[in-house]
C-alpha atoms as a PDB file:
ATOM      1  CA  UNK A   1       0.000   0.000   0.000  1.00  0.00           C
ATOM      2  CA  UNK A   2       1.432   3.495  -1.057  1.00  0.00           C
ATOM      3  CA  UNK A   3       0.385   6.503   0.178  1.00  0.00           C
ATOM      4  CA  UNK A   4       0.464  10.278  -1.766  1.00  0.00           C
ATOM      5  CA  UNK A   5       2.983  11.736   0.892  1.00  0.00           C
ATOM      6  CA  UNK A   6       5.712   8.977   0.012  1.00  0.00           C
ATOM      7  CA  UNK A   7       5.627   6.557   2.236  1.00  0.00           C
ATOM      8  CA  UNK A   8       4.814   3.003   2.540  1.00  0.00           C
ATOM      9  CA  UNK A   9       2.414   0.959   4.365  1.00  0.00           C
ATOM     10  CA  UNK A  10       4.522  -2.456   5.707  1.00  0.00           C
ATOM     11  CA  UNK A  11       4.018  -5.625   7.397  1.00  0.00           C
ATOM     12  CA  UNK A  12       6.819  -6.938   9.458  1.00  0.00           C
ATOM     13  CA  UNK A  13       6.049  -9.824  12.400  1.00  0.00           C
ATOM     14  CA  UNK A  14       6.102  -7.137  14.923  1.00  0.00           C
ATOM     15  CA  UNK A  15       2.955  -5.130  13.506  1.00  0.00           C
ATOM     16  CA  UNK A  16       2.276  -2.673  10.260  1.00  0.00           C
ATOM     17  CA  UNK A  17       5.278   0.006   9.727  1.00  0.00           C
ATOM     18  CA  UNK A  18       4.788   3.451   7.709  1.00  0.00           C
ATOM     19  CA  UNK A  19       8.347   3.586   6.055  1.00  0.00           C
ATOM     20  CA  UNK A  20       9.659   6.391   3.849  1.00  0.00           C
ATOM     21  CA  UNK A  21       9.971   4.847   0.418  1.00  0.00           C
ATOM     22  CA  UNK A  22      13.081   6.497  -0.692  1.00  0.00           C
ATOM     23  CA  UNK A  23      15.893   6.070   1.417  1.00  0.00           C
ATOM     24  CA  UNK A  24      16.890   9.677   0.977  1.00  0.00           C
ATOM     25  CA  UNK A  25      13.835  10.396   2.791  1.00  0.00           C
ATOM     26  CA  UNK A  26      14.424   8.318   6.149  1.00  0.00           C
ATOM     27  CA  UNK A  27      14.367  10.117   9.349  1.00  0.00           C
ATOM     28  CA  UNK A  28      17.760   9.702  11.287  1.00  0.00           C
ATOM     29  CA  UNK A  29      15.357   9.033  14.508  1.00  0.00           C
ATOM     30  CA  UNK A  30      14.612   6.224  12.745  1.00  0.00           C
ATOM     31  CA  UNK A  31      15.477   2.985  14.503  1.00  0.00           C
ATOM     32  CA  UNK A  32      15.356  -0.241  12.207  1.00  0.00           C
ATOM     33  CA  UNK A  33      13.813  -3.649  13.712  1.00  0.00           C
ATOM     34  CA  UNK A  34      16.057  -5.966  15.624  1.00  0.00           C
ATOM     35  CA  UNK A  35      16.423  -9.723  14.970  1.00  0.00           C
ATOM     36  CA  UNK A  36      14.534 -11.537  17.234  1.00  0.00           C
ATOM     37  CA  UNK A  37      16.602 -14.447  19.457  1.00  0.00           C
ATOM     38  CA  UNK A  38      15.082 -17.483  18.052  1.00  0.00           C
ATOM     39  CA  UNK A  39      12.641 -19.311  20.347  1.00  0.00           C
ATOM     40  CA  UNK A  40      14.911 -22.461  20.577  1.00  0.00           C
ATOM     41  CA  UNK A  41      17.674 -20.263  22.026  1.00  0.00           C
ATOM     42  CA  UNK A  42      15.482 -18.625  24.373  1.00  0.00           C
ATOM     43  CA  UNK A  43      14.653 -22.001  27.665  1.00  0.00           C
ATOM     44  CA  UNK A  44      14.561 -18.465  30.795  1.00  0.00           C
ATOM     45  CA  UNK A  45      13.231 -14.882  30.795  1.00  0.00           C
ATOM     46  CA  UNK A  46      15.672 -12.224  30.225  1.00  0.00           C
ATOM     47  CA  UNK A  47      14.534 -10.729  33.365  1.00  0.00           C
ATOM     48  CA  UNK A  48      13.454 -12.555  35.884  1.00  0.00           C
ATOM     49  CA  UNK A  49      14.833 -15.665  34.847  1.00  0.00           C
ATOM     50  CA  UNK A  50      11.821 -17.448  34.844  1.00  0.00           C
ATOM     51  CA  UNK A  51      11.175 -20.776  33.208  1.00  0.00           C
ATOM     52  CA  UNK A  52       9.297 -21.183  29.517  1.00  0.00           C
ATOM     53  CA  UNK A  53       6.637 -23.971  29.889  1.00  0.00           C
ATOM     54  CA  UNK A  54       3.010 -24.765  28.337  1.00  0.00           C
ATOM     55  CA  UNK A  55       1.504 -21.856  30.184  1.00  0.00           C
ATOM     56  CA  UNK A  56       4.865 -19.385  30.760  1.00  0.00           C
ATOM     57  CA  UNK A  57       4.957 -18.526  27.153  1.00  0.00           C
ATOM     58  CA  UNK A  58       7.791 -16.537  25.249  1.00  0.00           C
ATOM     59  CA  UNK A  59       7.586 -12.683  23.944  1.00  0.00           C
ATOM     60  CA  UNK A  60       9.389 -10.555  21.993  1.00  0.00           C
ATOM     61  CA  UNK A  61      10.183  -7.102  22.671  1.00  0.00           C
ATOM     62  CA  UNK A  62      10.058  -5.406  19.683  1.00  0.00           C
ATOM     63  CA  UNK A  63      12.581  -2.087  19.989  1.00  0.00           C
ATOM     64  CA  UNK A  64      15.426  -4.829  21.775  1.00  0.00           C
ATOM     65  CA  UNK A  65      14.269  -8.331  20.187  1.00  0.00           C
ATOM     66  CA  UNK A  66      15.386  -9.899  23.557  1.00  0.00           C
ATOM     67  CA  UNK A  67      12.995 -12.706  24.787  1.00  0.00           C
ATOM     68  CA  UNK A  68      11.096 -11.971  28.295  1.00  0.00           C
ATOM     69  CA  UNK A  69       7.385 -13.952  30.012  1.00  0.00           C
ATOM     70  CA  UNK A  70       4.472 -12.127  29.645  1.00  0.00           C
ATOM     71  CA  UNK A  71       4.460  -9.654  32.946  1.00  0.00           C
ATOM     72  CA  UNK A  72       8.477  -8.828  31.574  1.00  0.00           C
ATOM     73  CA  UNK A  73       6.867  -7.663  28.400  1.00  0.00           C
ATOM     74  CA  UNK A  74       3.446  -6.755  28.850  1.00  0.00           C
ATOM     75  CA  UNK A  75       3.997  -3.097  28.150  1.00  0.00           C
ATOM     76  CA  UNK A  76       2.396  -1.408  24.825  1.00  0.00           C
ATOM     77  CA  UNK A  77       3.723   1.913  23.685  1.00  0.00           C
ATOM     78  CA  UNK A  78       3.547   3.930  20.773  1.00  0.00           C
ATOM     79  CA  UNK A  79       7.148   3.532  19.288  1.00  0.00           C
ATOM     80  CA  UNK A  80       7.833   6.186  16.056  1.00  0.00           C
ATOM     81  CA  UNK A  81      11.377   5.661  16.015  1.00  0.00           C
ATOM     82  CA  UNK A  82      10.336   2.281  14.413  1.00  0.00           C
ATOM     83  CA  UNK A  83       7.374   3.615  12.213  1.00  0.00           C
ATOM     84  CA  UNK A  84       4.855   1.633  14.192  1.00  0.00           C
ATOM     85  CA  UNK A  85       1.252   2.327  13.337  1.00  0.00           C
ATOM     86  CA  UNK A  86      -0.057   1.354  16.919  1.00  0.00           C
ATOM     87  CA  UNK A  87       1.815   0.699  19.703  1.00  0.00           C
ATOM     88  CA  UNK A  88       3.555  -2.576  20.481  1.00  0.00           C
ATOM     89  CA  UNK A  89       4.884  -4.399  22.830  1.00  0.00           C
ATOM     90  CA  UNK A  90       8.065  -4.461  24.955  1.00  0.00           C
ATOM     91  CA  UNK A  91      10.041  -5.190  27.631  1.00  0.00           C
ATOM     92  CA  UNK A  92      10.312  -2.640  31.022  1.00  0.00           C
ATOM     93  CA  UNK A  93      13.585  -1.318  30.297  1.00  0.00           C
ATOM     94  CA  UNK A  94      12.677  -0.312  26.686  1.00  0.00           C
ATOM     95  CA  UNK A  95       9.310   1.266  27.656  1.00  0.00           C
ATOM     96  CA  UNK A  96      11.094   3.011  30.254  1.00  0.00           C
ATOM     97  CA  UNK A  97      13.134   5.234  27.771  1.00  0.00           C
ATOM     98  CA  UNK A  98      10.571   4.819  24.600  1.00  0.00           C
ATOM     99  CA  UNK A  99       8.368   6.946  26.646  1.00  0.00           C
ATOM    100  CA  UNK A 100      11.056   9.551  27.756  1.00  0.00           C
ATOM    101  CA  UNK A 101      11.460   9.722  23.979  1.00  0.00           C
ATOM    102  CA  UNK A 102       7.978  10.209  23.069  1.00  0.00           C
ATOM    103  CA  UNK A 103       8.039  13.817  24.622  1.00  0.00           C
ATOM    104  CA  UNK A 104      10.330  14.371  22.040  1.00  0.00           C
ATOM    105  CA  UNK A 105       8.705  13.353  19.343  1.00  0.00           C
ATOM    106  CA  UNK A 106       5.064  14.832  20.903  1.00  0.00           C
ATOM    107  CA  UNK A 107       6.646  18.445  21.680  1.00  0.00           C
ATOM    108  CA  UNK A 108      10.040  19.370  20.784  1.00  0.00           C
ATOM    109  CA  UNK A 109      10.324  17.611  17.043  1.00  0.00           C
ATOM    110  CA  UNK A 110       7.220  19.613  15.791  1.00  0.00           C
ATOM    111  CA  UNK A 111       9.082  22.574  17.356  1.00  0.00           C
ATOM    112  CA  UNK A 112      12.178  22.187  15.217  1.00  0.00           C
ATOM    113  CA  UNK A 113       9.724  21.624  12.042  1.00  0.00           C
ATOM    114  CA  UNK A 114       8.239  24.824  12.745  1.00  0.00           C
ATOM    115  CA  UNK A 115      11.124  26.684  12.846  1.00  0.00           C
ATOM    116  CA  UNK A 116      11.451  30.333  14.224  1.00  0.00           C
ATOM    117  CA  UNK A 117      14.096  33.506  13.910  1.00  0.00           C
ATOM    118  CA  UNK A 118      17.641  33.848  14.381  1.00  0.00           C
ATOM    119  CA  UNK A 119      20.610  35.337  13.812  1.00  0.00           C
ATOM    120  CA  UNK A 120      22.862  33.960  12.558  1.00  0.00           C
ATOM    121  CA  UNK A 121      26.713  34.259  12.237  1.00  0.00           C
ATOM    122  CA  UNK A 122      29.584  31.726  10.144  1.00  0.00           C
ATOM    123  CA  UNK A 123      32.619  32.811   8.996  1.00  0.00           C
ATOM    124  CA  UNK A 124      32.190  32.294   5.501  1.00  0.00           C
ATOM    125  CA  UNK A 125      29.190  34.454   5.329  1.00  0.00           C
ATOM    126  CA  UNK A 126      28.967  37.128   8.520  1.00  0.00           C
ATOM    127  CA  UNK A 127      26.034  37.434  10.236  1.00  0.00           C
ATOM    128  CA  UNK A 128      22.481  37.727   8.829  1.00  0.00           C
ATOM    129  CA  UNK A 129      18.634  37.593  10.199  1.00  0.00           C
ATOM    130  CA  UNK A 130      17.351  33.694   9.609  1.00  0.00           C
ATOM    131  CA  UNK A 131      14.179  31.778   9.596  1.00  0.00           C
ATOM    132  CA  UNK A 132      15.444  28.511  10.661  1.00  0.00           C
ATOM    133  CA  UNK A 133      14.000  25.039  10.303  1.00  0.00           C
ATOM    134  CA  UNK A 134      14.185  21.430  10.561  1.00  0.00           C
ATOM    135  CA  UNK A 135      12.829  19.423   6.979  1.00  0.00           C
ATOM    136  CA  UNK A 136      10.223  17.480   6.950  1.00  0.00           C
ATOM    137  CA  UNK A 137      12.471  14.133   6.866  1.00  0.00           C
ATOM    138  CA  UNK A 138      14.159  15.554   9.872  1.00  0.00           C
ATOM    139  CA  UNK A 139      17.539  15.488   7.749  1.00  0.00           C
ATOM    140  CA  UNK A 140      18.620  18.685   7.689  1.00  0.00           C
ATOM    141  CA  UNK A 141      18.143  22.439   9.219  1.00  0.00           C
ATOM    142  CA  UNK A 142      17.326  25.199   6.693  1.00  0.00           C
ATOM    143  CA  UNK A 143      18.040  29.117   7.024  1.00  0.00           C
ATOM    144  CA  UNK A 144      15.903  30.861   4.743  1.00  0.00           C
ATOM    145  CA  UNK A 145      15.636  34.393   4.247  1.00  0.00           C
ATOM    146  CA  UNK A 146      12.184  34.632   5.609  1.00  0.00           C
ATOM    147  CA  UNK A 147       9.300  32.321   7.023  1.00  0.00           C
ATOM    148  CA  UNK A 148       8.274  30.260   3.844  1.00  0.00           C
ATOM    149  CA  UNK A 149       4.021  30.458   4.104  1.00  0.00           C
ATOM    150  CA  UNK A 150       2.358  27.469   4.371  1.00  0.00           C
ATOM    151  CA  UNK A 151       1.566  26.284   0.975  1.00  0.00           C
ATOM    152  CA  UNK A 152       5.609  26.981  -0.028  1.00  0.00           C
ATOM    153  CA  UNK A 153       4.146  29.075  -2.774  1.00  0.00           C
ATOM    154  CA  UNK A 154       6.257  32.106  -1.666  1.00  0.00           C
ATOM    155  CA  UNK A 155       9.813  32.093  -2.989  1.00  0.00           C
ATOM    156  CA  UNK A 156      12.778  31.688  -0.085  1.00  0.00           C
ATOM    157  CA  UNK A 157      16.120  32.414  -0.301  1.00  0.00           C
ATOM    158  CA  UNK A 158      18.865  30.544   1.492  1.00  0.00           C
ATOM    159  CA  UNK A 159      21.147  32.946   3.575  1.00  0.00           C
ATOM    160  CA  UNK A 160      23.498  29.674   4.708  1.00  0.00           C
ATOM    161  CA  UNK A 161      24.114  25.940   4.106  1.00  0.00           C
ATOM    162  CA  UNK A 162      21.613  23.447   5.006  1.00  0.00           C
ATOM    163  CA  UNK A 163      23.343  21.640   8.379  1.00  0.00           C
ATOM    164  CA  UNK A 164      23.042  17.952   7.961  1.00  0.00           C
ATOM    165  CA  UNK A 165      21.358  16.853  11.467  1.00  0.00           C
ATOM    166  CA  UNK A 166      24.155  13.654  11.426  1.00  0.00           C
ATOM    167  CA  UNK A 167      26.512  15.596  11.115  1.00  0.00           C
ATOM    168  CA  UNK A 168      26.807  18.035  14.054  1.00  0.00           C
ATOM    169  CA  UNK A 169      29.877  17.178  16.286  1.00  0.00           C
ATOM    170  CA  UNK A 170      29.047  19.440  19.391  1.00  0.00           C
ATOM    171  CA  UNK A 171      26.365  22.196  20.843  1.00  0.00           C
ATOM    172  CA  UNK A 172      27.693  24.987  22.729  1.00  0.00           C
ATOM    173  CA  UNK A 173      25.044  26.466  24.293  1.00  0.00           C
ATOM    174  CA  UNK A 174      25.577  30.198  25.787  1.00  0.00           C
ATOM    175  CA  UNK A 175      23.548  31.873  28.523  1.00  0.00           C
ATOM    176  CA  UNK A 176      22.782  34.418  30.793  1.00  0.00           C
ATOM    177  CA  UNK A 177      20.928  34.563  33.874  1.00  0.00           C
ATOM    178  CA  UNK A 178      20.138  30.758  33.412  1.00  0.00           C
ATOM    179  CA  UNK A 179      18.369  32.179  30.461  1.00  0.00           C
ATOM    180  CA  UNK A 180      19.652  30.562  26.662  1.00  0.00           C
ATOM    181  CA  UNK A 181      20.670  33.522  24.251  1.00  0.00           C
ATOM    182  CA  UNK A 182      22.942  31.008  21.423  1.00  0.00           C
ATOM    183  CA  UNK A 183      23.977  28.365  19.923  1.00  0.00           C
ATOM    184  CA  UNK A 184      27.190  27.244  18.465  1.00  0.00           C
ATOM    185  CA  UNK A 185      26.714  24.177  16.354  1.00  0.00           C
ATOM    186  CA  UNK A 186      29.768  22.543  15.240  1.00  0.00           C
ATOM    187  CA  UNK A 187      29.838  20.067  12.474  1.00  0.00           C
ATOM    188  CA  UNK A 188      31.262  18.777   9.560  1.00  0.00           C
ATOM    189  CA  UNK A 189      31.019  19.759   6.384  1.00  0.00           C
ATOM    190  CA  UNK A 190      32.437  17.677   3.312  1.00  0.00           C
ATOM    191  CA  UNK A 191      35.966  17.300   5.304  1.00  0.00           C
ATOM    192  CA  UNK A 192      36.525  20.340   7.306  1.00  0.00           C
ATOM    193  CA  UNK A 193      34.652  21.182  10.217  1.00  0.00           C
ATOM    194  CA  UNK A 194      32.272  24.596  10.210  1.00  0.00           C
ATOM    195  CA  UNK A 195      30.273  26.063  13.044  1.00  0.00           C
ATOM    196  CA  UNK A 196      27.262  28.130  13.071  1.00  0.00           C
ATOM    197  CA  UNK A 197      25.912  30.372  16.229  1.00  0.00           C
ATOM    198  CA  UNK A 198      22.464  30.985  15.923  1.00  0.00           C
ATOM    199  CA  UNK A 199      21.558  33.748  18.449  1.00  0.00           C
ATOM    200  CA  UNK A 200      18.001  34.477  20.081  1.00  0.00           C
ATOM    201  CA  UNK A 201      16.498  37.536  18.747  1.00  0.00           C
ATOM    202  CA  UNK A 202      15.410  40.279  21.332  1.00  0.00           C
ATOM    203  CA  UNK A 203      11.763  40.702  20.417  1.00  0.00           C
ATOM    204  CA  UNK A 204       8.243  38.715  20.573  1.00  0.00           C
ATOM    205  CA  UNK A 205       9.866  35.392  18.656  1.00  0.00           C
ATOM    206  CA  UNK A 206      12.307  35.068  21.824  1.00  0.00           C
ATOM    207  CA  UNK A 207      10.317  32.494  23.696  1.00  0.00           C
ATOM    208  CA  UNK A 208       9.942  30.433  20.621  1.00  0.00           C
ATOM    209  CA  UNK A 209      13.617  30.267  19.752  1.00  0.00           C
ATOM    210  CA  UNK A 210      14.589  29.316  22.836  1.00  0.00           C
ATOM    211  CA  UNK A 211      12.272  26.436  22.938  1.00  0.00           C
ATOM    212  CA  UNK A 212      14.098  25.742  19.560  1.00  0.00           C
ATOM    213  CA  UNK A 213      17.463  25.794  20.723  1.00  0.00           C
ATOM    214  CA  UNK A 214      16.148  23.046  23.743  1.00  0.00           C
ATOM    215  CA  UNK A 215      14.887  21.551  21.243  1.00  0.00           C
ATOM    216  CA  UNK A 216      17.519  20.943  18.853  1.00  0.00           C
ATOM    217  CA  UNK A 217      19.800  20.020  22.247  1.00  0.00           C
ATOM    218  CA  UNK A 218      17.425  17.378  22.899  1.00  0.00           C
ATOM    219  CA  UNK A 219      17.323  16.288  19.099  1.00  0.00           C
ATOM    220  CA  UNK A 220      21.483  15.713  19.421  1.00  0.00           C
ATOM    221  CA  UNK A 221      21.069  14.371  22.751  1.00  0.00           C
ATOM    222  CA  UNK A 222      18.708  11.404  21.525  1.00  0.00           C
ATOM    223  CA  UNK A 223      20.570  10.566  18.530  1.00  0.00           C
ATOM    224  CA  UNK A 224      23.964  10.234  20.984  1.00  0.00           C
ATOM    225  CA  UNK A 225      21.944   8.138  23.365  1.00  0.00           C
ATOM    226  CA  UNK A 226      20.825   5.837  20.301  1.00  0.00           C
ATOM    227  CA  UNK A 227      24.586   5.699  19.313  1.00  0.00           C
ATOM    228  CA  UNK A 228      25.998   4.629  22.647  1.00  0.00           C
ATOM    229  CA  UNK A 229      23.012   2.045  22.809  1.00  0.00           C
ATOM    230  CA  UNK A 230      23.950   0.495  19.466  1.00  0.00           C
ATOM    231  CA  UNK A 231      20.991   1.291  17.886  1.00  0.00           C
ATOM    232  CA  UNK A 232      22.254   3.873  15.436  1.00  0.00           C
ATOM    233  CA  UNK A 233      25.501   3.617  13.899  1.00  0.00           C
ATOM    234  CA  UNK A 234      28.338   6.203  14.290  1.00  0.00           C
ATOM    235  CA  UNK A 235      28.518   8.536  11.441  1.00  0.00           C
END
């Protein structure tokens, strides 16, 4: 099943998946499905060491693929990172930090989509007033010129370099009075590194670049915490 917005309606044995078609187009949130230890390897839970009979029956978590009893892996959650249309199940650890992650993905993602104002400062090109924004694939920021409207029938200009979201190497974040005025976002670019500050304007769009900027912190911090887990692979 295809749908108009390019993506793909899937079956896997853990439940139906919306996947991007193109690969280009894959989210780097995106988490692909673990192989699942096979039954005949699997005699104890993986938590409480309990012992598979006729009525202790096996389960699968699906973010880990590790092999727990029922009350081990009883928990359902919503789980985007894996494109799952409804949630499924797994085990207590996993749920633990799925749902941590789900604020994310609730709050501060559609924040980064939105975009807001900035200004922002490289050393190639000086500094310059910026609408930034995270794409829809959540691949890469944009600074435009202005705020495209919402049909994108209004022509934007770039003022910068799209940032690849993979490849930013460290945040700096600067403040004052435990309140966030910048960013400096270091990355790499082809095979030098580059940085970016993007600093909080002083006006009425000041709340809602800060929340950005947490944002985007969050974004980096999730993708790091994927790495270290093993679930994403090092750039």
């Amino acid at each position: 099943m295809m749908a108009t917005s390019g993506k793909q309606l899937m079956r896997s044995k853990s439940g139906l998946r919306m996947v991007s078609v193109e690969e280009k187009d894959t989210s780097p949130f995106q988490l692909q499905e673990p192989p699942w230890i096979p039954d005949e390897q699997c005699h104890y839970c993986m938590k409480c060491q309990a012992k598979y009979d006729l009525v202790k029956r096996r389960h699968h978590c699906r973010r880990c693929g590790k092999c727990f009893c029922g009350p081990c892996c009883s928990t359902k959650v919503l789980l985007p990172r894996m494109n799952f249309v409804d949630p499924v199940r797994l085990c207590e650890e996993c749920a633990t930090f799925t749902k941590k992650e789900n604020e994310f993905f609730n709050k501060h993602l559609k924040a980064l989509m939105n975009g807001c104002n900035f200004s922002v400062e490289t050393l190639e090109e000086g500094q310059t007033n910026s609408y930034c924004k995270l794409t829809s694939n959540h691949r890469n920021i944009l600074f435009n010129d202005e705020k495209p409207d919402k049909d994108n029938t209004k022509t934007t200009m770039w003022v910068h370099d799209p940032v690849a979201l993979l490849s930013i190497q460290n945040l700096q974040m600067m403040t004052s009075e435990a309140n966030v005025n910048a960013v400096t976002i270091l990355y790499k670019y082809i095979d030098e590194m580059r940085e970016v500050t993007m600093t909080v304007p002083d006006d009425s769009s000041r709340k809602q670049s800060i929340a950005w900027i947490v944002a985007l912190q969050k974004a980096y911090k999730l993708l790091n915490e994927a790495k270290d887990r093993q679930e994403l692979p090092s750039p």
